[in-house]
Structure formats: structure tokens, C-alpha cells
C-alpha atoms as a PDB file:
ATOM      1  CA  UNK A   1     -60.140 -64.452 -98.898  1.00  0.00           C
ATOM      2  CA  UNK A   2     -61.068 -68.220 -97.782  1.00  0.00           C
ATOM      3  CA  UNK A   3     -60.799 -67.363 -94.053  1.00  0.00           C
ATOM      4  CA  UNK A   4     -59.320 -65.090 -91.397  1.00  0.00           C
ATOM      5  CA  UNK A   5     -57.757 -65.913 -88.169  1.00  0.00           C
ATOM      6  CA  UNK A   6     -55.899 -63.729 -86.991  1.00  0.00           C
ATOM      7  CA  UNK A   7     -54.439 -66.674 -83.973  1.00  0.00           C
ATOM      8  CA  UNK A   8     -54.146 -69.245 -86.509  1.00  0.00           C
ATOM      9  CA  UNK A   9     -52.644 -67.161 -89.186  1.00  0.00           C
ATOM     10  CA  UNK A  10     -49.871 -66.097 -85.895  1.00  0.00           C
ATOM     11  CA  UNK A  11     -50.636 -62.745 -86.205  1.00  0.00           C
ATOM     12  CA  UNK A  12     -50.781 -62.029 -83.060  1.00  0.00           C
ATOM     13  CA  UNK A  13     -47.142 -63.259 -82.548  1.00  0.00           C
ATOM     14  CA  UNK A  14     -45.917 -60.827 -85.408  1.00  0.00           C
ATOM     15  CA  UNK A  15     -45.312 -57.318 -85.792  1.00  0.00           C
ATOM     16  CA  UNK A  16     -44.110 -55.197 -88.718  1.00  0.00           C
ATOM     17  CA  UNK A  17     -45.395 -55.513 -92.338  1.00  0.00           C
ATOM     18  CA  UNK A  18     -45.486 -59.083 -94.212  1.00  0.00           C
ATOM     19  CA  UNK A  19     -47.309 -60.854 -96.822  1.00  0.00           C
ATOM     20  CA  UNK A  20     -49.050 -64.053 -97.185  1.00  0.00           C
ATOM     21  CA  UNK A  21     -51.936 -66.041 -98.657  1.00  0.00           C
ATOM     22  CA  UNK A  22     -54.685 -63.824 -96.730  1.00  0.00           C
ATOM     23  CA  UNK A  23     -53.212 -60.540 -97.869  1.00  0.00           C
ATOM     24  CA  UNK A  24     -50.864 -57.699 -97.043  1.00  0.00           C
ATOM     25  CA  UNK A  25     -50.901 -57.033 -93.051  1.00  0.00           C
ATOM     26  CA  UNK A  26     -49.299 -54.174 -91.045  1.00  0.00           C
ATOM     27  CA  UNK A  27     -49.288 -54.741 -86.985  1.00  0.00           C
ATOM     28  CA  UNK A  28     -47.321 -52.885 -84.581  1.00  0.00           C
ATOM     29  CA  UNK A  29     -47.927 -55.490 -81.708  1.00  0.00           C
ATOM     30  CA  UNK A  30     -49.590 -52.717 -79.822  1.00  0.00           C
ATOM     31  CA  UNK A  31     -52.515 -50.555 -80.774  1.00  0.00           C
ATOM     32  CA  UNK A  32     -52.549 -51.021 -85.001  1.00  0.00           C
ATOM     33  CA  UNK A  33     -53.049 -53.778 -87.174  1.00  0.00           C
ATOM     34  CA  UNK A  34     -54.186 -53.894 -90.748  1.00  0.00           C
ATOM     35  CA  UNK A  35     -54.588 -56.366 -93.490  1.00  0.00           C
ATOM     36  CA  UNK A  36     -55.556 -55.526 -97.249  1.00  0.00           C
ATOM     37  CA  UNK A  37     -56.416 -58.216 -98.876  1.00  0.00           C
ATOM     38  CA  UNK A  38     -56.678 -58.515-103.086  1.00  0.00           C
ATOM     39  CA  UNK A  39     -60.224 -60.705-104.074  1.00  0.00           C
ATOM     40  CA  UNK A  40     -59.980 -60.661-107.405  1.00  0.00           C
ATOM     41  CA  UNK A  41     -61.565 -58.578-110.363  1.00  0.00           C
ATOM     42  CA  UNK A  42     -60.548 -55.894-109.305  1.00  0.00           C
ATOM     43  CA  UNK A  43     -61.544 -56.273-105.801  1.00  0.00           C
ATOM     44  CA  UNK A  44     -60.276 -55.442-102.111  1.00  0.00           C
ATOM     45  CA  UNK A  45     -60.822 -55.290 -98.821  1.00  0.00           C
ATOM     46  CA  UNK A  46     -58.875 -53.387 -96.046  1.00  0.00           C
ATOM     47  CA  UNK A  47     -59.480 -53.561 -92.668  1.00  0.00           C
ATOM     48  CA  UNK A  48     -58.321 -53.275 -89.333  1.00  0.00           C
ATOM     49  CA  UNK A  49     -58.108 -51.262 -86.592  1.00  0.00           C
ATOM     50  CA  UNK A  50     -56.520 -48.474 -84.988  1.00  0.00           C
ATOM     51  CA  UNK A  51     -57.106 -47.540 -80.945  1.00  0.00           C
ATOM     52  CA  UNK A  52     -57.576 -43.845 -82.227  1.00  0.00           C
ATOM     53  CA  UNK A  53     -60.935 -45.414 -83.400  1.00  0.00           C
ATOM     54  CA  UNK A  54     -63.911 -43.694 -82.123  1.00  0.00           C
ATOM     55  CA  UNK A  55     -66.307 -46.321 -84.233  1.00  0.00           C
ATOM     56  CA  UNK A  56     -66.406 -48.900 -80.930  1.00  0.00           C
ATOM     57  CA  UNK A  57     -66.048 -46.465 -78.361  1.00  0.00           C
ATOM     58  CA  UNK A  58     -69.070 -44.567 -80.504  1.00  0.00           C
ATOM     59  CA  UNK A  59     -70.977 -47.651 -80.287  1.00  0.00           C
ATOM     60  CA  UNK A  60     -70.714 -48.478 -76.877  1.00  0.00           C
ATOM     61  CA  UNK A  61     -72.458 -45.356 -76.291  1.00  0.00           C
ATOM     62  CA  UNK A  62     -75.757 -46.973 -77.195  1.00  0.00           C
ATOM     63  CA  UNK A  63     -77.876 -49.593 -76.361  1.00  0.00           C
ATOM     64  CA  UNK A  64     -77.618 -51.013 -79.868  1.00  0.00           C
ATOM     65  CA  UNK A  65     -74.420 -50.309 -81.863  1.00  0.00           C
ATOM     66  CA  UNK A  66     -75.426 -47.044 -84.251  1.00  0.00           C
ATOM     67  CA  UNK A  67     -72.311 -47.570 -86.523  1.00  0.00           C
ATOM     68  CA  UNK A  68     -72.504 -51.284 -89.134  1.00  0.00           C
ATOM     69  CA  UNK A  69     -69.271 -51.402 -90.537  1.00  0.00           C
ATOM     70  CA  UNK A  70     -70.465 -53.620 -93.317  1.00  0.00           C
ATOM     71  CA  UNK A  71     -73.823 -51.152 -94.286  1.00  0.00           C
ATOM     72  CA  UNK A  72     -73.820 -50.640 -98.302  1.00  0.00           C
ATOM     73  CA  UNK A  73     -71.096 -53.822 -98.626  1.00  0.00           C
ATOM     74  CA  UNK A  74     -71.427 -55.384-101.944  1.00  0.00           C
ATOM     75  CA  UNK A  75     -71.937 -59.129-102.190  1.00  0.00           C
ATOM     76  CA  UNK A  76     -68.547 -60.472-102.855  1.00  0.00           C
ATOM     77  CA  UNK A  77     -66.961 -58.558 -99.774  1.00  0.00           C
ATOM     78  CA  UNK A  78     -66.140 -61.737 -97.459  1.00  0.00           C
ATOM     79  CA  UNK A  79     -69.067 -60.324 -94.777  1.00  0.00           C
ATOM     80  CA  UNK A  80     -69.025 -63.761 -92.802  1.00  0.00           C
ATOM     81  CA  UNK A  81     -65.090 -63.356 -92.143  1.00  0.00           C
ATOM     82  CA  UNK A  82     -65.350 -59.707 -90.943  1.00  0.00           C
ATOM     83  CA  UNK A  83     -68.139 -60.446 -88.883  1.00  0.00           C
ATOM     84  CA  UNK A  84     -66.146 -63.285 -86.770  1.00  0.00           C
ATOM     85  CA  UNK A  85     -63.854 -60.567 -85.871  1.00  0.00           C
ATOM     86  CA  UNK A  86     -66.210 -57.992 -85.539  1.00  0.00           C
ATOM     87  CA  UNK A  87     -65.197 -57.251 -81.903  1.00  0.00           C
ATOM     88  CA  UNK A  88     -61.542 -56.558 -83.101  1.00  0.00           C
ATOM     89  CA  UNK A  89     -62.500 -54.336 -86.329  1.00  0.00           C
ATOM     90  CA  UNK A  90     -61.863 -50.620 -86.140  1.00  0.00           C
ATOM     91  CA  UNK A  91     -62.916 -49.812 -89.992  1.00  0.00           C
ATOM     92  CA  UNK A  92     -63.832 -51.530 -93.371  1.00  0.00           C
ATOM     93  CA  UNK A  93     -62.836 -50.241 -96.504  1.00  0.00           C
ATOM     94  CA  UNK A  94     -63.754 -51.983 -99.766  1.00  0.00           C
ATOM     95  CA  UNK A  95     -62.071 -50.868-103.232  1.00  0.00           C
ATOM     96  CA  UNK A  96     -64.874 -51.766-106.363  1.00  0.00           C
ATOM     97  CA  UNK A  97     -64.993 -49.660-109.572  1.00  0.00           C
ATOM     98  CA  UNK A  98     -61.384 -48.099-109.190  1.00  0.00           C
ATOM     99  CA  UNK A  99     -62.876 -46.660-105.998  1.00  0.00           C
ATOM    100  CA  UNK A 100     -62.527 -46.662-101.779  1.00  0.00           C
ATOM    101  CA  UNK A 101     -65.849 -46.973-100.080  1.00  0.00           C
ATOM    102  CA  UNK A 102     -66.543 -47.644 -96.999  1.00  0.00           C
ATOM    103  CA  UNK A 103     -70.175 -47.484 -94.803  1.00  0.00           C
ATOM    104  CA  UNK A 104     -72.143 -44.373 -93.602  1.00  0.00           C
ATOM    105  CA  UNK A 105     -71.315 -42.825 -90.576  1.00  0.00           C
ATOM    106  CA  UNK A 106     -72.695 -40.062 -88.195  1.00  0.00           C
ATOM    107  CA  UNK A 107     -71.592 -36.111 -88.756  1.00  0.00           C
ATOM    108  CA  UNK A 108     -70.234 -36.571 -85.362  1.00  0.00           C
ATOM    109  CA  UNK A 109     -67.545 -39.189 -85.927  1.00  0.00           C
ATOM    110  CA  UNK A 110     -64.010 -37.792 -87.332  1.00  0.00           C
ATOM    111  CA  UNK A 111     -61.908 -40.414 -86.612  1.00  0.00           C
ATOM    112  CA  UNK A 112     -62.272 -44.016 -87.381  1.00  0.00           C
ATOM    113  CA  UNK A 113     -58.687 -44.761 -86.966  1.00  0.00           C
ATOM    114  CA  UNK A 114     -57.285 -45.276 -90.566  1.00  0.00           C
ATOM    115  CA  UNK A 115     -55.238 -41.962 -90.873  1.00  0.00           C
ATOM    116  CA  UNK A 116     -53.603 -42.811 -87.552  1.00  0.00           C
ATOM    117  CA  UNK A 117     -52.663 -46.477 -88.533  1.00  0.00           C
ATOM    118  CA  UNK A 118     -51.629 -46.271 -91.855  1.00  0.00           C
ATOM    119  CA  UNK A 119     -51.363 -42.578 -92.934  1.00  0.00           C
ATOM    120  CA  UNK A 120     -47.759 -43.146 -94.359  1.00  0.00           C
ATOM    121  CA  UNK A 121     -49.107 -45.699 -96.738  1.00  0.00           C
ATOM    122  CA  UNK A 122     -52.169 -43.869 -97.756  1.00  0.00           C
ATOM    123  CA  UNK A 123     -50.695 -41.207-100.702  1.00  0.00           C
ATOM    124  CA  UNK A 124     -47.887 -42.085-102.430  1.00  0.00           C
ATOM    125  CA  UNK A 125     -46.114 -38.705-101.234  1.00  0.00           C
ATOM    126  CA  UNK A 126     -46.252 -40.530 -97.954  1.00  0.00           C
ATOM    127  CA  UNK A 127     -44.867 -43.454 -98.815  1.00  0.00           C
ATOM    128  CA  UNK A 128     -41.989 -42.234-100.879  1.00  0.00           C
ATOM    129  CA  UNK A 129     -41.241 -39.713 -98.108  1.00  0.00           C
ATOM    130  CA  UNK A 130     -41.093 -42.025 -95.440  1.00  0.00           C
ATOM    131  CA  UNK A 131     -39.434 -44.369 -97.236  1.00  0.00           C
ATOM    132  CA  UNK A 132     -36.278 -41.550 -97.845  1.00  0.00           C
ATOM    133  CA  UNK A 133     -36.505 -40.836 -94.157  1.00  0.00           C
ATOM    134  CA  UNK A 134     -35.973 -44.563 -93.152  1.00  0.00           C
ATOM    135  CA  UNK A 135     -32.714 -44.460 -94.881  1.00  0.00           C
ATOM    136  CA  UNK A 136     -31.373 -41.797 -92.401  1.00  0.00           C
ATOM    137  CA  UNK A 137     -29.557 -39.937 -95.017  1.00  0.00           C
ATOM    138  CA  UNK A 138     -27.708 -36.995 -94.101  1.00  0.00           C
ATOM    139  CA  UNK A 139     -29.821 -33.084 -94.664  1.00  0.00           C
ATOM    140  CA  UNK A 140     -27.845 -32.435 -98.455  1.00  0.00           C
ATOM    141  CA  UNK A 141     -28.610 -36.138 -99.502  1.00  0.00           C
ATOM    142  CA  UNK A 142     -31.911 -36.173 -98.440  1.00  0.00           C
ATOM    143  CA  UNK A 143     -33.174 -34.960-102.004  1.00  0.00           C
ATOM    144  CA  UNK A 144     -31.705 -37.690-103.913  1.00  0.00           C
ATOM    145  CA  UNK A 145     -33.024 -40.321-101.686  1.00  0.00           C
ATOM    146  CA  UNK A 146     -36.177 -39.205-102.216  1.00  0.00           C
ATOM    147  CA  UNK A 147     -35.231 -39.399-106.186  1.00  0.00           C
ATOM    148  CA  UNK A 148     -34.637 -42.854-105.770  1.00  0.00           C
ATOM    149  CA  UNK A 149     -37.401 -43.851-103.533  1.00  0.00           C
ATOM    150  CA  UNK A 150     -39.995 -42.283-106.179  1.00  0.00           C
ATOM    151  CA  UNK A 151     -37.980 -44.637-108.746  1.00  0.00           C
ATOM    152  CA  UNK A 152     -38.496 -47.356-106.491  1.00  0.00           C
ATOM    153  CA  UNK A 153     -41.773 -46.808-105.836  1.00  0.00           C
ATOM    154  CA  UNK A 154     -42.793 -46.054-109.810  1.00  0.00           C
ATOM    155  CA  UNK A 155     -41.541 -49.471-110.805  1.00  0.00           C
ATOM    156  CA  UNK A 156     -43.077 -51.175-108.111  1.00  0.00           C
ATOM    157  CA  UNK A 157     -46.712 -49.593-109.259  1.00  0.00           C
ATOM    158  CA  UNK A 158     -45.993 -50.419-112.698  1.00  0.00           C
ATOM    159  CA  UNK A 159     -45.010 -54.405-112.042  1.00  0.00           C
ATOM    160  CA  UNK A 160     -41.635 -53.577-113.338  1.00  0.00           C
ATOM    161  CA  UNK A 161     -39.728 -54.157-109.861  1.00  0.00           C
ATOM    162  CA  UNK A 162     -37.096 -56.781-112.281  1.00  0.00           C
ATOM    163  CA  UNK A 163     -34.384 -58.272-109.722  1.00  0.00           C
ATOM    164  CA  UNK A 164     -32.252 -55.536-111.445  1.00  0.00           C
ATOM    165  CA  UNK A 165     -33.905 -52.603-110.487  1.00  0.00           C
ATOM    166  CA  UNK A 166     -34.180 -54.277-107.044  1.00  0.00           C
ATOM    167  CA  UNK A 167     -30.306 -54.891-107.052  1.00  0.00           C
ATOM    168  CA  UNK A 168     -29.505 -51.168-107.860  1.00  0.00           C
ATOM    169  CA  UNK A 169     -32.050 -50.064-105.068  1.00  0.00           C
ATOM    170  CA  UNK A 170     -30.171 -52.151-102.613  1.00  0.00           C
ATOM    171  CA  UNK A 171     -26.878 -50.958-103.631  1.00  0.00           C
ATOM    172  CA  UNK A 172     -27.305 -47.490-103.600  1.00  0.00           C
ATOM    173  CA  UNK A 173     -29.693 -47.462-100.325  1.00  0.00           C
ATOM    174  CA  UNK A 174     -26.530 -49.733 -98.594  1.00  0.00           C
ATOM    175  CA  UNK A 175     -24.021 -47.067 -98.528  1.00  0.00           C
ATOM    176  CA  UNK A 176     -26.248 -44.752 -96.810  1.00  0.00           C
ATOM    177  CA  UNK A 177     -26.963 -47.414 -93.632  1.00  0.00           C
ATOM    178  CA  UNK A 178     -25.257 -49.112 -91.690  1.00  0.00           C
ATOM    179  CA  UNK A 179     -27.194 -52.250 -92.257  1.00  0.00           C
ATOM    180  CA  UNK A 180     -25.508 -54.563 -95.032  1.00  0.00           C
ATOM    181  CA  UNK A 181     -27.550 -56.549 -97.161  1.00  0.00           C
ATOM    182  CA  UNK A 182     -26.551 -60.501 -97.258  1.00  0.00           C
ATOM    183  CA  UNK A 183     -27.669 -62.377-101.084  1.00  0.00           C
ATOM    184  CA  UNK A 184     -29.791 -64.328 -99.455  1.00  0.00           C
ATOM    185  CA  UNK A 185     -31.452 -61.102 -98.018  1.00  0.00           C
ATOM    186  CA  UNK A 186     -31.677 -59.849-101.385  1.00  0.00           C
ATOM    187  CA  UNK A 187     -33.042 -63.598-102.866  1.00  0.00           C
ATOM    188  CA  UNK A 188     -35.875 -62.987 -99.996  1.00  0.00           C
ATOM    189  CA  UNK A 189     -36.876 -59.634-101.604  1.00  0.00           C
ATOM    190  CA  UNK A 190     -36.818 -60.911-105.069  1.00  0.00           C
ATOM    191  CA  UNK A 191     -39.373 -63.572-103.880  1.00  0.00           C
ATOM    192  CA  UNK A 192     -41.382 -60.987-102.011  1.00  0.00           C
ATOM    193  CA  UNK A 193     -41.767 -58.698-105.043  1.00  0.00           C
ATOM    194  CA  UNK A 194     -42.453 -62.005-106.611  1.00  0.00           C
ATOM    195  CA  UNK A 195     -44.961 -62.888-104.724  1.00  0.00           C
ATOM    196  CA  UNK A 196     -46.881 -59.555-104.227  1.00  0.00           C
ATOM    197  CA  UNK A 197     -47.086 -58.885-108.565  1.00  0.00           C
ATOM    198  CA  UNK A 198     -44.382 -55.739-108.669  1.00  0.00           C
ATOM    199  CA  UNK A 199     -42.670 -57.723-111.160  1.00  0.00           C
ATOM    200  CA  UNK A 200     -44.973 -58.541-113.411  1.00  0.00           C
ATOM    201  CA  UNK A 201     -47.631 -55.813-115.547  1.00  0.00           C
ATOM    202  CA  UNK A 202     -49.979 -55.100-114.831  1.00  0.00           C
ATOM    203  CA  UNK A 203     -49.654 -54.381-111.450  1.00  0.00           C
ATOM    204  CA  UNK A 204     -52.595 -56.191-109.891  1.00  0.00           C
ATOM    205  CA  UNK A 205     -51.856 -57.998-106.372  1.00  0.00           C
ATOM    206  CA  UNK A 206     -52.659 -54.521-104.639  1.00  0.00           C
ATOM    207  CA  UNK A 207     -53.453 -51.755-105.000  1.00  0.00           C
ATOM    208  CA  UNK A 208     -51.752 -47.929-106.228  1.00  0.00           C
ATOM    209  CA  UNK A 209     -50.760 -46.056-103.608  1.00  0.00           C
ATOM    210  CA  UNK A 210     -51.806 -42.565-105.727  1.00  0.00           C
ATOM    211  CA  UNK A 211     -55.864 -43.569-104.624  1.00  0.00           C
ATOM    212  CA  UNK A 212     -56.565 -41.546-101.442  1.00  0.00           C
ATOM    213  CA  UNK A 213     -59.406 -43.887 -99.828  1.00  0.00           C
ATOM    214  CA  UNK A 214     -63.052 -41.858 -99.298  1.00  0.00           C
ATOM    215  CA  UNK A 215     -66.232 -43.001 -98.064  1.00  0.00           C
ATOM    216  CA  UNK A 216     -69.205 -44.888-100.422  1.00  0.00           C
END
């Protein structure tokens, strides 16, 4: 990650989930934003913030802030970045050794935000779930959306997300909304999926949903 700003990078204009050269970002426009961002070597970095956070609100509790954020970091985590937006961080997570970790912090704190923000993203049951639920299926199809969200979903983890698989996801999801899907909406997907490494193994531009994250 060479930099972060979150006003030049016109985050704070956006709101959804999109993808670009500083990494994978989630913001509501409201009280959760995110951004995971892939270093390299098996490296990562989420972090953002969630107003279910106690970590600030825990800190302003003291004289001197109780709670670093960055405590235990390795080396190659982008510290200088994170610190500039310090003020806006709810939580750092950094994923080293096929591992979450994350710093210390008091037996008192049991919330630091991330299960709020981005619990449907967090286990893949999650994902695949709310990803069936999206498609507002009715009750008795409900089962075989999930079938072909986990299908979705198992090529995507595996880099094997070919403009194929992507076509016959689109298809069949397309009869169950009432949203139709243009070509060039489908040519912007393909380039997504491009972009992010689910077409191509391994899968390496982020990371598998399956790893539940868990402090250092």
C-alpha cells in the first residue's frame, strides 16, 4: 500500500463495496467503512472502523489512550499510513503466516466494531448466505440459490471465476430478480474478477473467506 487517503482516493463520496489500487473497501456512507488491502507475500492489512467500536470511546476514557492499535505490528504493515488516519481507525487486523492478528486489548473491551461492520463477509457461511438472500428468491427456491451461491463462491476462492462460470451465474441469478443484466454489465464483472485474481490460481489478491479473523 503506497498511500491512503481516504479524500483523495473519493472515498468519502462512495458507498457500497469496490475495488481499486489501494485495496478492497466496504463503506456504507454512514457509520462503516473498511478497506483490506493485499501487500504482498502473503500479506494483508484490514482496517477500518465501525461506530459500534468501543476502542476510541475506551480511549477517551483516559488521559493517555490505553488501547495502540498498531502494538505487536510486524515491520512491513504500512504503520506510517494507519497512523495518518489514526483518528478515523476503529480496528487493525494484519493477516501473516496464514493467520489474523491483531493488537492486545483489555478483558474489558468486547467490541471493537469488526463483527458489526463486516460480519457477513467474515465466514464463508455468511457470505454465501447473504449472498442467496440478496437474490430474493421465493421460501422453496431458497435452497438452490444457496447451491449456486456456494458454486459461486468455490470458484471465486479457487481463481477459477472463467467468464463462463460468471455467465451461467448471471443467467441463472437473472430470472430470479427483477434486475436485468446489460453485456456491458457483465464485461464490467469480467474485468472486476479480473482485476481482483478470481480468475486466475492461485487465488492470491485476497484473502479466503473460510479464515475466521482472531487476535495475535
Amino acid at each position: 500500500m503506497a498511500g491512503y487517503d481516504r479524500e483523495a482516493e473519493g472515498q468519502s463520496d462512495r458507498a457500497g463495496i469496490w475495488l481499486n489500487d489501494t485495496g478492497l473497501h466496504w463503506d456504507d456512507s454512514g457509520c462503516t467503512w473498511w478497506t483490506l488491502a493485499w501487500l504482498g507475500e502473503g500479506r494483508a492489512v484490514l482496517f477500518g472502523e465501525d461506530e459500534s467500536s468501543d476502542i476510541r470511546w475506551y480511549n477517551y476514557k483516559f488521559e493517555h489512550p490505553v488501547i495502540d492499535m498498531l502494538a505487536g505490528a510486524p515491520d512491513w504493515l504500512p504503520r506510517a499510513d494507519l497512523e495518518e488516519i489514526d483518528d478515523m481507525l476503529g480496528c487493525v487486523y494484519w493477516w501473516d503466516n496464514a493467520a489474523w492478528h491483531r493488537a492486545p486489548y483489555p478483558d474489558d473491551l468486547t467490541d471493537d466494531g469488526l463483527d458489526c461492520g463486516i460480519s457477513r463477509f467474515i465466514t464463508r457461511a455468511h457470505l454465501v448466505h447473504d449472498m442467496a438472500a440478496d437474490l430474493e428468491v421465493p421460501t422453496a427456491s431458497f435452497p438452490e440459490a444457496l447451491a449456486l451461491c456456494d458454486r459461486f463462491v468455490h470458484h471465486a476462492e479457487h481463481g477459477t471465476l472463467s467468464a463462463t462460470v460468471l455467465t451461467e451465474f448471471v443467467t441463472a441469478t437473472v430470472h430470479s430478480t427483477s434486475s436485468p443484466t446489460s453485456e456491458s454489465d457483465l464485461h464490467a464483472m469480467l474485468a472486476l474478477a479480473h482485476r481482483a485474481g478470481l480468475d486466475t490460481p492461485p487465488w492470491s489478491q485476497t484473502l479466503a473467506l473460510q479464515h475466521r479473523l482472531s487476535p495475535a
